[in-house]
PDB file of N, CA and C in Angstrom:
ATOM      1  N   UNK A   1     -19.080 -24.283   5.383  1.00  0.00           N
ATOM      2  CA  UNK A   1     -18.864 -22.868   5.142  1.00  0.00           C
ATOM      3  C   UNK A   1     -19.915 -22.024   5.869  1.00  0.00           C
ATOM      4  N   UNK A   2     -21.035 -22.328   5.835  1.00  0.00           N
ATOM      5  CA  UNK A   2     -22.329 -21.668   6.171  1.00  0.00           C
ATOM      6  C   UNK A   2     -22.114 -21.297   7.990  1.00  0.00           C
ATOM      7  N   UNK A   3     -20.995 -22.533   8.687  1.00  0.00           N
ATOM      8  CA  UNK A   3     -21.603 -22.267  10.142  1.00  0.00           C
ATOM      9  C   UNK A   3     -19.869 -21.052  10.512  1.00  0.00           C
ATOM     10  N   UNK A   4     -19.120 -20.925   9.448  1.00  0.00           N
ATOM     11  CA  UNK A   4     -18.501 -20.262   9.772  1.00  0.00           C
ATOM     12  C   UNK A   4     -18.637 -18.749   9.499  1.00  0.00           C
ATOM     13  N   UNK A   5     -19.606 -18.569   8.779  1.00  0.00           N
ATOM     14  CA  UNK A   5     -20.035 -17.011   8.499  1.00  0.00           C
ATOM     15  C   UNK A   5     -20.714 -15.970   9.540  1.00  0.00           C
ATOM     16  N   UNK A   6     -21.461 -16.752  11.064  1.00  0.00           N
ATOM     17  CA  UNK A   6     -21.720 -15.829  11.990  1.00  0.00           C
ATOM     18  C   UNK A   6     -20.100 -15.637  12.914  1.00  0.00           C
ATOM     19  N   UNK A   7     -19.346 -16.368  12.517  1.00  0.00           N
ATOM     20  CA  UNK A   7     -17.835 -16.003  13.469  1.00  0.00           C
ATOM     21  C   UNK A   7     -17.289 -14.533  12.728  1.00  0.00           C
ATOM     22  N   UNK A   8     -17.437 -14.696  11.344  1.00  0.00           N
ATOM     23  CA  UNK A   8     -16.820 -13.842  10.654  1.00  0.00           C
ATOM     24  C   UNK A   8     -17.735 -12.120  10.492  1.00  0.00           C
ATOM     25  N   UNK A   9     -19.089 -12.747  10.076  1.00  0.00           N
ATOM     26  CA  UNK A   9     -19.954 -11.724  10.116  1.00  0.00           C
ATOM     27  C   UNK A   9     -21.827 -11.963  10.904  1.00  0.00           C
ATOM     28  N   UNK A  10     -21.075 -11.291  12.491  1.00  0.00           N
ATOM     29  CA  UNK A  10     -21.851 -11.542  13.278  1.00  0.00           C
ATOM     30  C   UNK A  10     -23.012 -10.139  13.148  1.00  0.00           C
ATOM     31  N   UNK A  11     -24.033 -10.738  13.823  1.00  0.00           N
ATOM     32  CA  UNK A  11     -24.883  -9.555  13.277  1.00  0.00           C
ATOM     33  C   UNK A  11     -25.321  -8.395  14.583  1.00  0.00           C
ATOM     34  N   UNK A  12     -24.191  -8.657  15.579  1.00  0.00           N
ATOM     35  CA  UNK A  12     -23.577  -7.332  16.523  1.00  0.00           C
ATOM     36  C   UNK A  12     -22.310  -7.206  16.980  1.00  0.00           C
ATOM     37  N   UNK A  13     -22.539  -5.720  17.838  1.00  0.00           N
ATOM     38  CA  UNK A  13     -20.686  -5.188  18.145  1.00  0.00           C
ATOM     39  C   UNK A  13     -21.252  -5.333  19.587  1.00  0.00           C
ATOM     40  N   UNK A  14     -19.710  -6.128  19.744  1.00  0.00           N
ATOM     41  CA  UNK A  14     -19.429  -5.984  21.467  1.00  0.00           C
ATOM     42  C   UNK A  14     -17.983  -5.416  21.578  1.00  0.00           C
ATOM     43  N   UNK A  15     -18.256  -4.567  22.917  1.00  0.00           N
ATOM     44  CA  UNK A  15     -17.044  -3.706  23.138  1.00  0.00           C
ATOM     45  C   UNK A  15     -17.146  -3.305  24.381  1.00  0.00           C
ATOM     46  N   UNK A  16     -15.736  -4.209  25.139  1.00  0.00           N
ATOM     47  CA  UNK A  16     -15.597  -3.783  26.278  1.00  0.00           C
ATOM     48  C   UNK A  16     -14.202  -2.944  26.830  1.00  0.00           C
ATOM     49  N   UNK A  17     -14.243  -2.047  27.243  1.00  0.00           N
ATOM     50  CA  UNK A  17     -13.185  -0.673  27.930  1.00  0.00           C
ATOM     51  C   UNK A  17     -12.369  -1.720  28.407  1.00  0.00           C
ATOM     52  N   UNK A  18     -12.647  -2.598  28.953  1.00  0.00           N
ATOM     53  CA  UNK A  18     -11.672  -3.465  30.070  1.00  0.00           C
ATOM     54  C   UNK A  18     -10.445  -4.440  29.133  1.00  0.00           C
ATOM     55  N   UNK A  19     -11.315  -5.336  28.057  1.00  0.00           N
ATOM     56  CA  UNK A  19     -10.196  -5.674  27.229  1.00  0.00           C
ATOM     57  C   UNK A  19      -9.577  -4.603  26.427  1.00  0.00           C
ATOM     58  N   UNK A  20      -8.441  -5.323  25.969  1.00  0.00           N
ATOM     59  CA  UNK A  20      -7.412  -4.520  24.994  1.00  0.00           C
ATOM     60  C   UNK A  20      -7.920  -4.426  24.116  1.00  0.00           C
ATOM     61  N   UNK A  21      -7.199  -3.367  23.284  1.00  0.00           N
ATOM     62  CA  UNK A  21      -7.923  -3.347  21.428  1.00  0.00           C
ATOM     63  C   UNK A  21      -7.621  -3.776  20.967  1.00  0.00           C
ATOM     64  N   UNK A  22      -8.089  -4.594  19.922  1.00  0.00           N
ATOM     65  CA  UNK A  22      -7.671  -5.876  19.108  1.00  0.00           C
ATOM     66  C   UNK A  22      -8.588  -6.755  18.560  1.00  0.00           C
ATOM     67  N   UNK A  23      -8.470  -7.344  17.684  1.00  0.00           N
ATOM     68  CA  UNK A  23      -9.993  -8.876  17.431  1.00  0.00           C
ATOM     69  C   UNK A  23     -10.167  -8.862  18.611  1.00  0.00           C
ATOM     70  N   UNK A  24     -11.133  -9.317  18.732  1.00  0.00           N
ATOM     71  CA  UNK A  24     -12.724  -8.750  18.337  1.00  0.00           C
ATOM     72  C   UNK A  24     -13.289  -7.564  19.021  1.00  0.00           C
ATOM     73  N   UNK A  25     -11.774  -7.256  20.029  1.00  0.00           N
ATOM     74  CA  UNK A  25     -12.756  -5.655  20.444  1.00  0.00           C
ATOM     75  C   UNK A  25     -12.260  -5.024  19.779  1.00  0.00           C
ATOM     76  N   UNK A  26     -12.294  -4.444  18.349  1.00  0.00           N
ATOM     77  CA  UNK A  26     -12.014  -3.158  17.879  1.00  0.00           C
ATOM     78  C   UNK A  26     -10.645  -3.359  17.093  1.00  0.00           C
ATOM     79  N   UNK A  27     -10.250  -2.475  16.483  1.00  0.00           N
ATOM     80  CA  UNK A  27      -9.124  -2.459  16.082  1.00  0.00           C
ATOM     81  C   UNK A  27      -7.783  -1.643  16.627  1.00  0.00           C
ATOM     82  N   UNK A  28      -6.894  -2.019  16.609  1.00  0.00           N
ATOM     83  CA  UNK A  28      -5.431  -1.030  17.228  1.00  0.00           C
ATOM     84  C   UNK A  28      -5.420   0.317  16.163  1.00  0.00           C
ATOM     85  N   UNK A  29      -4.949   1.291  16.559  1.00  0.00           N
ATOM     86  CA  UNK A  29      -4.638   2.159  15.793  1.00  0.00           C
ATOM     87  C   UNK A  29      -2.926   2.078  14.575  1.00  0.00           C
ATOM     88  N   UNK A  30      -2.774   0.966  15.648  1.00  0.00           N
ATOM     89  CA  UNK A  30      -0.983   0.711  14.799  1.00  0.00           C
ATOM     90  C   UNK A  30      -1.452  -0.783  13.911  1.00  0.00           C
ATOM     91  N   UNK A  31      -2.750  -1.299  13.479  1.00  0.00           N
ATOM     92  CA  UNK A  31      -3.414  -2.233  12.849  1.00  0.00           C
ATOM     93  C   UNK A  31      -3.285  -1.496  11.450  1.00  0.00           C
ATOM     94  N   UNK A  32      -2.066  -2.403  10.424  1.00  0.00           N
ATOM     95  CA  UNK A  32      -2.176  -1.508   9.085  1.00  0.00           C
ATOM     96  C   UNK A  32      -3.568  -1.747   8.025  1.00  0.00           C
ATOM     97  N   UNK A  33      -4.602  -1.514   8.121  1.00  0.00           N
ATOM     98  CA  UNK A  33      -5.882  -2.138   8.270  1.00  0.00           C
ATOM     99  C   UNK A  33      -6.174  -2.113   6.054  1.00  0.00           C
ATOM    100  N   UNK A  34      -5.276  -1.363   5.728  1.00  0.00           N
ATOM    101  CA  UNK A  34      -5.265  -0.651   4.167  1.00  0.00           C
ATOM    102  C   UNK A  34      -4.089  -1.990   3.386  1.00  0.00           C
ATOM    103  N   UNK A  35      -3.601  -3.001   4.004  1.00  0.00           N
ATOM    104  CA  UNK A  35      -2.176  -4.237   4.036  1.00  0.00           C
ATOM    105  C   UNK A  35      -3.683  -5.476   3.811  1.00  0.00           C
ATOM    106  N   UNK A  36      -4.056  -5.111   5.153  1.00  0.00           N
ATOM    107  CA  UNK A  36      -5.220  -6.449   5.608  1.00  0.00           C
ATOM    108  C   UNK A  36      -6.355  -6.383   4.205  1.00  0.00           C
ATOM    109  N   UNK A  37      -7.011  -5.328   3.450  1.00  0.00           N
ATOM    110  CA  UNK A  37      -7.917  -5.524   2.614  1.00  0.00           C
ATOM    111  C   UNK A  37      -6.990  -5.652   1.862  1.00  0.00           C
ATOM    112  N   UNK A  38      -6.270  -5.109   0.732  1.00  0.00           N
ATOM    113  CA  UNK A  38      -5.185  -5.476  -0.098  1.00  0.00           C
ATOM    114  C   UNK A  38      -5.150  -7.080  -0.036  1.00  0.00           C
ATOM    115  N   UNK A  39      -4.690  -7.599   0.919  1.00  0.00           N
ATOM    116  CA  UNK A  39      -4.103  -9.214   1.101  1.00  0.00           C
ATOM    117  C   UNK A  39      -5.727  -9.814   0.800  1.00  0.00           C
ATOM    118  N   UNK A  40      -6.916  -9.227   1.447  1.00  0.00           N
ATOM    119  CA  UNK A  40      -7.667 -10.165   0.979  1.00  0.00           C
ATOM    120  C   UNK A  40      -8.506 -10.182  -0.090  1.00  0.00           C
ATOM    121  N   UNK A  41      -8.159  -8.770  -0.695  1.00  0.00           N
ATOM    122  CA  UNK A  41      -9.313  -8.560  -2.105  1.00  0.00           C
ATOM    123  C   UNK A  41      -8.218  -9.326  -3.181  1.00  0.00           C
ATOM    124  N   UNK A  42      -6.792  -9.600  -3.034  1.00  0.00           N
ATOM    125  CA  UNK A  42      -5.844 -10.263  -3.835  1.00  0.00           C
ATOM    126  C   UNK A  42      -5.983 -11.592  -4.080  1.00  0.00           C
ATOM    127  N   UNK A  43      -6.255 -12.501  -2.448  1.00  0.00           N
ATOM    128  CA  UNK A  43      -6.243 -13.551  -2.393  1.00  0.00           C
ATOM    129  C   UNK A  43      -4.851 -13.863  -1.824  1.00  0.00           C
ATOM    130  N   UNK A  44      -3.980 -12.987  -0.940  1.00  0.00           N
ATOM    131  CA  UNK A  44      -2.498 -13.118  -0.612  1.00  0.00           C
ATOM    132  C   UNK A  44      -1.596 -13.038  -1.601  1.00  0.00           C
ATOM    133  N   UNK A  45      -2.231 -12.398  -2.971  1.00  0.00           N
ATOM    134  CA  UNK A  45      -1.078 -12.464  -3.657  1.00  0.00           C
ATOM    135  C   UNK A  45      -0.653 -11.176  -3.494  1.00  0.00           C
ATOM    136  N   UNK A  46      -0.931  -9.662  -3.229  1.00  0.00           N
ATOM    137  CA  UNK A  46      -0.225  -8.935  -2.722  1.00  0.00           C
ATOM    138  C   UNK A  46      -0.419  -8.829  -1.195  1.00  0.00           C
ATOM    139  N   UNK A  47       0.225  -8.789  -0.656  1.00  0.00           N
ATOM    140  CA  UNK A  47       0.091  -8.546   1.007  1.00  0.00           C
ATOM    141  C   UNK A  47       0.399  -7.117   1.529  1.00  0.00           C
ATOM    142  N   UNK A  48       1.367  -6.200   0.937  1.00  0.00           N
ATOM    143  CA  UNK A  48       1.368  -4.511   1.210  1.00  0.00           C
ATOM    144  C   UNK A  48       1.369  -3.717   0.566  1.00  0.00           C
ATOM    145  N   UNK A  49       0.663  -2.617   0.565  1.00  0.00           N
ATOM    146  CA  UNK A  49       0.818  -1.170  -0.353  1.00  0.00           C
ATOM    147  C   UNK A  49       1.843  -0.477   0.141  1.00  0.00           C
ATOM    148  N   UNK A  50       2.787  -0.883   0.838  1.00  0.00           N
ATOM    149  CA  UNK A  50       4.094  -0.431   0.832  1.00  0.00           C
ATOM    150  C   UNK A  50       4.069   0.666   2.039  1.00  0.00           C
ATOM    151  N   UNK A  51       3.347   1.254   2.011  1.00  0.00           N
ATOM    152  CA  UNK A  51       3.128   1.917   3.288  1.00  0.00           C
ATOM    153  C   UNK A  51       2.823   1.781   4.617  1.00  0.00           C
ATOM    154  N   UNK A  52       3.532   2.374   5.708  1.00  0.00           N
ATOM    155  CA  UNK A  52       3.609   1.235   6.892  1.00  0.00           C
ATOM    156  C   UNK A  52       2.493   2.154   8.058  1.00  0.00           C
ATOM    157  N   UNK A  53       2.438   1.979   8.806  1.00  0.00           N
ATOM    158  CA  UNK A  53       1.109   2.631  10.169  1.00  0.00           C
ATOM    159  C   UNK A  53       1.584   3.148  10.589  1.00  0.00           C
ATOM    160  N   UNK A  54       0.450   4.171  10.928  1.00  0.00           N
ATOM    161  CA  UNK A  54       1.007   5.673  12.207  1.00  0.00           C
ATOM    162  C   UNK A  54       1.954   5.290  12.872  1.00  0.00           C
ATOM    163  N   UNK A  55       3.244   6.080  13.324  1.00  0.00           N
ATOM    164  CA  UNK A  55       3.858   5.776  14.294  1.00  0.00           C
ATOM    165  C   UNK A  55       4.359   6.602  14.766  1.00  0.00           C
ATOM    166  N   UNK A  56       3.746   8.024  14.926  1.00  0.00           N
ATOM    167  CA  UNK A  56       3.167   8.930  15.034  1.00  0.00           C
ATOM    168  C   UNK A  56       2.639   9.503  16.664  1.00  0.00           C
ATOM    169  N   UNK A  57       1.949   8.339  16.956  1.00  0.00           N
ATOM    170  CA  UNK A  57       0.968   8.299  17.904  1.00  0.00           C
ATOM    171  C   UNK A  57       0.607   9.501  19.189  1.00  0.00           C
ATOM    172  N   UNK A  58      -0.273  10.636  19.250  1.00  0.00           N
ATOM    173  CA  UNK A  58      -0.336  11.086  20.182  1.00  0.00           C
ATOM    174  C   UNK A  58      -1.324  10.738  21.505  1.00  0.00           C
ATOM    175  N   UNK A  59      -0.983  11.046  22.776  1.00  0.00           N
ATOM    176  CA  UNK A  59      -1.114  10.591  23.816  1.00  0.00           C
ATOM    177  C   UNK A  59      -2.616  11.331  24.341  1.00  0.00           C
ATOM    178  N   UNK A  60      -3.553  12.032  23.517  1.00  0.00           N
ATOM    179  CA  UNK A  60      -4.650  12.216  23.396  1.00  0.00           C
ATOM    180  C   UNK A  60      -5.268  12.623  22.435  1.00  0.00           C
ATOM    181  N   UNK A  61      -6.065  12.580  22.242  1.00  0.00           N
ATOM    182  CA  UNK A  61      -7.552  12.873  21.187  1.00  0.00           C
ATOM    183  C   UNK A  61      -6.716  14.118  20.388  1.00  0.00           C
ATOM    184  N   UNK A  62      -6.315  13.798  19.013  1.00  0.00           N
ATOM    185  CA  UNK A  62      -7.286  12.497  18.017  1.00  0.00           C
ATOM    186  C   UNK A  62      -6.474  11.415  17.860  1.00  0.00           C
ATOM    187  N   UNK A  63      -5.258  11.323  18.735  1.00  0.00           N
ATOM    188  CA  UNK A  63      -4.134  10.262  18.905  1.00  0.00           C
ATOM    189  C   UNK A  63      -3.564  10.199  17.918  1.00  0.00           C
ATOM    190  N   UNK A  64      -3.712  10.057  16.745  1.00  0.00           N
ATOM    191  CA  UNK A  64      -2.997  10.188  15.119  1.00  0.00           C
ATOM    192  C   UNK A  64      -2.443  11.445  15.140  1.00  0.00           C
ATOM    193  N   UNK A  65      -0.769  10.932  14.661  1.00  0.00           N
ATOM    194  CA  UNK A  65      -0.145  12.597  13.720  1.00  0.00           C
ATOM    195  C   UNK A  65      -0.507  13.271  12.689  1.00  0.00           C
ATOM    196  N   UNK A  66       0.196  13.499  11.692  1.00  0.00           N
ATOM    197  CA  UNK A  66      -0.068  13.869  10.561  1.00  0.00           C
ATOM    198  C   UNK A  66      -0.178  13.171   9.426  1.00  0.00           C
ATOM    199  N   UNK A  67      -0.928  13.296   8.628  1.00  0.00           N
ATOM    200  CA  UNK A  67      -1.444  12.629   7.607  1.00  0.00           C
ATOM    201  C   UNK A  67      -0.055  11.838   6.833  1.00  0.00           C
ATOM    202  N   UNK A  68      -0.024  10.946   6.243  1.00  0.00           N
ATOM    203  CA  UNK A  68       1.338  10.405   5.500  1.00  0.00           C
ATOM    204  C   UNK A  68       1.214  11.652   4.111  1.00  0.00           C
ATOM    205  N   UNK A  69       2.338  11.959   3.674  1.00  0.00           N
ATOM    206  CA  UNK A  69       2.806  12.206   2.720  1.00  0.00           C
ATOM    207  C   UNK A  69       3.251  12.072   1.486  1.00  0.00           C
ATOM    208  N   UNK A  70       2.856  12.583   0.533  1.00  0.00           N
ATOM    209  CA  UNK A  70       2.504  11.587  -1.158  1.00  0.00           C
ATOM    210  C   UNK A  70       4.238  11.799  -1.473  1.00  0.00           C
ATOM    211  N   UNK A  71       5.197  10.563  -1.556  1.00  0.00           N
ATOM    212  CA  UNK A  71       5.966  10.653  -1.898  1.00  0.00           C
ATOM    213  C   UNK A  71       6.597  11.834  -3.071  1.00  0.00           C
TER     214      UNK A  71
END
């Protein structure tokens, strides 16, 4: 367990412009990242809060639409 904890929690950020966004550079903006803690503070027993990712997306700064909407 011990030699797998610097893979998981390394103690710097690397980030390069050239790769894509994704593990380990960064996250996607269409990454439902609010699904991913859910699934792991559960243990996989819930996997979604039902709500799905921006899809939205604008083509510059701040790239996100509008906020989701409280049913």
């Amino acid at each position: 367990m011990a030699e797998l904890i610097p893979a998981f929690l390394p103690d710097w950020l690397v980030y390069n412009p050239s790769d894509p966004p994704g593990y380990p550079n960064g996250r996607r903006l269409t990454d439902d990242t609010a699904d991913l803690i859910v699934a792991l503070l559960t243990r996989g027993r819930v996997t979604s809060d039902k709500v799905g990712p921006h899809t939205d997306l604008l083509g510059e700064f701040p790239y996100l639409g509008a906020p989701h909407q409280s049913p």
